[in-house]
Protein backbone atom coordinates (compact mmCIF):
# COMPACT_ATOMS: atom_id res chain seq x y z
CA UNK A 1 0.00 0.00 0.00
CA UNK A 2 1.55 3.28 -0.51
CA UNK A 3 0.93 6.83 1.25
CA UNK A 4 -0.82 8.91 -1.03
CA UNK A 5 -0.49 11.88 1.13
CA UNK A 6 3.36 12.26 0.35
CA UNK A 7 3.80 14.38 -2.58
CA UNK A 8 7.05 15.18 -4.23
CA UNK A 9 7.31 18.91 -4.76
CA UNK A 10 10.96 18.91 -5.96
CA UNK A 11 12.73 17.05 -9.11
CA UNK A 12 14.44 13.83 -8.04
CA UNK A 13 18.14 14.74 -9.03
CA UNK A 14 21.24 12.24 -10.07
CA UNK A 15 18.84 9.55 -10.64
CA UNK A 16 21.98 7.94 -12.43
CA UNK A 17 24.72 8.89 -10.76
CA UNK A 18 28.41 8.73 -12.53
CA UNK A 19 31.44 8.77 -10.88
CA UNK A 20 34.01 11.79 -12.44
CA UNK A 21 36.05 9.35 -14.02
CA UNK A 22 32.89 7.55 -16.36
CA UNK A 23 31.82 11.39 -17.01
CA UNK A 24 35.56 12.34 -18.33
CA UNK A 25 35.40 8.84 -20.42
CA UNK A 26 32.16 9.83 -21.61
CA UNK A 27 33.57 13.30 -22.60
CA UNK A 28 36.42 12.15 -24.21
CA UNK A 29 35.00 9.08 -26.20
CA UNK A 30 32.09 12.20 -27.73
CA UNK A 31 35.07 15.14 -28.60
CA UNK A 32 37.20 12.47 -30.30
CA UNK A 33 33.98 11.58 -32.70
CA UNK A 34 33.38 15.24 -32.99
CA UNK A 35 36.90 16.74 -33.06
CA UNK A 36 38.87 13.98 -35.04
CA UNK A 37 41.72 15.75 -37.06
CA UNK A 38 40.47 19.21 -35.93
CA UNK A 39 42.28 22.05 -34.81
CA UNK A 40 44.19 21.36 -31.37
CA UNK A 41 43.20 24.80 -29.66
CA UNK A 42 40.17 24.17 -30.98
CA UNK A 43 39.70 21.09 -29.06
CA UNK A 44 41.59 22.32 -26.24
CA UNK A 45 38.67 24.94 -25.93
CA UNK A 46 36.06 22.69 -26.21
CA UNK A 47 37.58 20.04 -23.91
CA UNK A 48 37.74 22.87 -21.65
CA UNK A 49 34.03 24.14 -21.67
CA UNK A 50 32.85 20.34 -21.07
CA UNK A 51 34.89 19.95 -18.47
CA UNK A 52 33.66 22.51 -16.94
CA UNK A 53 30.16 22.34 -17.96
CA UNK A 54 29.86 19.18 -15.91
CA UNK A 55 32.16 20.55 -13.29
CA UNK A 56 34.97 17.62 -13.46
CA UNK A 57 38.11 19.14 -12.82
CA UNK A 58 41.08 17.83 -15.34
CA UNK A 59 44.44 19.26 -14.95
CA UNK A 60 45.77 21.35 -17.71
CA UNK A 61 48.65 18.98 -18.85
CA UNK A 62 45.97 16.32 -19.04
CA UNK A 63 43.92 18.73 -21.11
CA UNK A 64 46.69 19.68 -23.63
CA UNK A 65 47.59 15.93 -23.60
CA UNK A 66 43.98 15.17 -25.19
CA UNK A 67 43.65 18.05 -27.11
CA UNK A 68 46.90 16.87 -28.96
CA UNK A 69 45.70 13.58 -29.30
CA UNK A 70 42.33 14.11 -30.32
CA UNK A 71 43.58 16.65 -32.95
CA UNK A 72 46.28 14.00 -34.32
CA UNK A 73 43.78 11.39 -35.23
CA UNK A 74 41.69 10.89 -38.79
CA UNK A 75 39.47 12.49 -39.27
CA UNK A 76 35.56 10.33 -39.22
CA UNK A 77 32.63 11.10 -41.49
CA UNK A 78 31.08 12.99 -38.27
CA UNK A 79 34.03 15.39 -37.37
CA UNK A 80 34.75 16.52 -41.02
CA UNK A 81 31.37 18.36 -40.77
């Protein structure tokens, strides 16, 4: 039987909760299908925004690391657009 005088008045939040580490995989796996082959500021800066859009924090070395690599690899069908 449940309580039908208990209401929720308030959005249930992290309903599926990630730990930082899936969320930066996550991140990564999307900018290197996006960014392939582009420009590595370019994906620096967007590396950078995602980051922080999710609020993980990611060392800068790490970030340059990834922007390099993403940049260096072919471009896909998806990331030439």
């Amino acid at each position: 039987m449940t309580d039908d005088s208990v209401t929720q008045g308030e959005p249930v939040q992290d309903q599926h909760f990630q730990p930082d580490d899936a969320k930066a995989a996550g991140i990564l796996m999307q900018q290197e299908a996006d960014l392939a082959g582009h420009d590595e500021e370019h994906v620096l800066t967007a590396l950078r925004q995602r980051f922080t859009d999710i609020g993980v924090h990611i060392d800068e070395d790490s970030l340059h690391a990834h922007a390099h690599r993403i940049a260096s690899l072919s471009p896909n069908d998806f990331s030439k657009k």
